[in-house]
Protein backbone atom coordinates (compact mmCIF):
# COMPACT_ATOMS: atom_id res chain seq x y z
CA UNK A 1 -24.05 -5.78 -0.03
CA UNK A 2 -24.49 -3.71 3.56
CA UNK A 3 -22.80 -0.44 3.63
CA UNK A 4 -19.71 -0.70 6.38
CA UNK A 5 -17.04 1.49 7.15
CA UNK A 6 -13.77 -0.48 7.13
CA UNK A 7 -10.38 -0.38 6.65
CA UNK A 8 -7.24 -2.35 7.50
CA UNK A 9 -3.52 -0.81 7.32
CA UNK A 10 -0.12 -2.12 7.27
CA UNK A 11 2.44 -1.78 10.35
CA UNK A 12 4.39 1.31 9.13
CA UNK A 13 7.55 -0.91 7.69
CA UNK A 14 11.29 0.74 7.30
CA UNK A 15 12.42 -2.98 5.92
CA UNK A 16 14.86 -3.05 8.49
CA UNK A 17 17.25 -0.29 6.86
CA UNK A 18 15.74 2.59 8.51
CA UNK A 19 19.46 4.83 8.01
CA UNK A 20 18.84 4.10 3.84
CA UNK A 21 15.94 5.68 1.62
CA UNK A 22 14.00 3.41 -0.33
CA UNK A 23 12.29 3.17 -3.59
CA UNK A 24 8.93 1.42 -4.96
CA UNK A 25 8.79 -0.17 -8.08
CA UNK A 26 5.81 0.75 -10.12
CA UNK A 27 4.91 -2.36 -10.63
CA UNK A 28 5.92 -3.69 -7.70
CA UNK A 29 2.79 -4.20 -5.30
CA UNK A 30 0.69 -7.27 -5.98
CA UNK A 31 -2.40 -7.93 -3.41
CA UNK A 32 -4.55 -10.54 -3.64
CA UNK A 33 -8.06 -8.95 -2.63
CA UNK A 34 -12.19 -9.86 -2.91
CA UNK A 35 -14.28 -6.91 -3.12
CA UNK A 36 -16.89 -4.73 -5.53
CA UNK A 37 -15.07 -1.36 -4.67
CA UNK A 38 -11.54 -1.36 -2.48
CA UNK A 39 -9.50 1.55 -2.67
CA UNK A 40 -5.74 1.39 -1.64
CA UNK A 41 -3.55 4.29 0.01
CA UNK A 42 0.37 4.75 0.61
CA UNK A 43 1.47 6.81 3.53
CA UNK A 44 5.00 7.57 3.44
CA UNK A 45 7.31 8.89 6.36
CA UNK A 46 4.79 10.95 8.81
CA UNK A 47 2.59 12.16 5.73
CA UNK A 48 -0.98 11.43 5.44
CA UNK A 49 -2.53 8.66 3.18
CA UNK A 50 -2.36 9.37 -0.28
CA UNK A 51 -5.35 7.33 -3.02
CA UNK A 52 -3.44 5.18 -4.87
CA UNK A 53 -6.35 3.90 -6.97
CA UNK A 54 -9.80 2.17 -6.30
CA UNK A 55 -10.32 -1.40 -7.79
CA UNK A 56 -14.07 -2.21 -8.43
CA UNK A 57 -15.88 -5.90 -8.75
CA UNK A 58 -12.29 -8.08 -7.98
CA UNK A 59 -11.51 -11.04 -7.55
CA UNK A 60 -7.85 -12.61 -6.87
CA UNK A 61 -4.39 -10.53 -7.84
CA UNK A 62 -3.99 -7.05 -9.26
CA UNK A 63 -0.72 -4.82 -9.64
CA UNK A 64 -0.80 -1.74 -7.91
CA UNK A 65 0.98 1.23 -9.47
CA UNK A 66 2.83 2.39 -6.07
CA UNK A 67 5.68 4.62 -7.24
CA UNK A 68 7.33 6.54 -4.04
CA UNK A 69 11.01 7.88 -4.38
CA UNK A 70 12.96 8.96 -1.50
CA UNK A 71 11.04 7.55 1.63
CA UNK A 72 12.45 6.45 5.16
CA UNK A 73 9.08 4.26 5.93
CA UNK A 74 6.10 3.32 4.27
CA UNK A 75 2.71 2.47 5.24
CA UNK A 76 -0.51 0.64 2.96
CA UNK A 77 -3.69 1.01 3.80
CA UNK A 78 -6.75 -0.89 2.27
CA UNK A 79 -10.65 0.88 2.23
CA UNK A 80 -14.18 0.01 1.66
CA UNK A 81 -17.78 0.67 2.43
CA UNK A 82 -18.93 -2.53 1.26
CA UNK A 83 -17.53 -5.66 2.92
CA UNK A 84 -13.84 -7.06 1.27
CA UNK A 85 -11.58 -9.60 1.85
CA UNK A 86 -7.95 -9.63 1.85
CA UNK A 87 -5.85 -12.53 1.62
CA UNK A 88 -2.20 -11.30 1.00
CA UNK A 89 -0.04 -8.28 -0.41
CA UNK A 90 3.02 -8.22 -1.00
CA UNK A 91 5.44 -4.53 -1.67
CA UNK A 92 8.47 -5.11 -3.31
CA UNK A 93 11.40 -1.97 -2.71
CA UNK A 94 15.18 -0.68 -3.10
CA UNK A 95 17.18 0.35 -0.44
CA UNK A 96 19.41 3.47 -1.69
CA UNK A 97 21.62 5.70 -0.05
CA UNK A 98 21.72 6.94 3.14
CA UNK A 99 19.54 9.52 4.44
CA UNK A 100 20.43 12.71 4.19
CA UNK A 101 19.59 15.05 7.42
């Protein structure tokens, strides 16, 4: 496949609580992806983009291990140099308390 450059991000999401801090379940990001080498980052709050992990030769749905404690908004964001496709994904949280300033 051509080398590209590419990458595609989430909207940064506060799931409509943006007063409460959230939690990820470990287990709790399944995306639906097409691609030989796709690596996939969390941003959290005003941070910078943390690797997550890097799925090679895929095809259909994998679990993401996305465990974040503590965070007011969160933001994916899906890599490549080769060419990928992404069909869906899909971040399940928990709203907790309120935010503490």
């Amino acid at each position: 496949a051509r080398e590209v450059n590419s990458h595609w991000t989430t909207p940064y999401d506060e799931f409509n609580y943006p007063q409460y801090q959230k939690t990820t379940n470990k287990r709790g990001c399944v995306t639906d992806i097409n691609g030989t080498s796709v690596t996939i980052s969390t941003k959290i709050d005003n941070g910078d983009f943390e690797d997550i992990v890097t799925h090679e030769n895929i095809a259909g749905y994998v679990v993401n291990r996305i465990k974040k404690k503590k965070w007011k908004g969160i933001q994916l964001k899906f890599s490549s140099n080769k060419p990928f496709e992404l069909y869906s994904s899909t971040l399940e949280s928990y709203v907790g308390g309120y935010i503490k300033r």
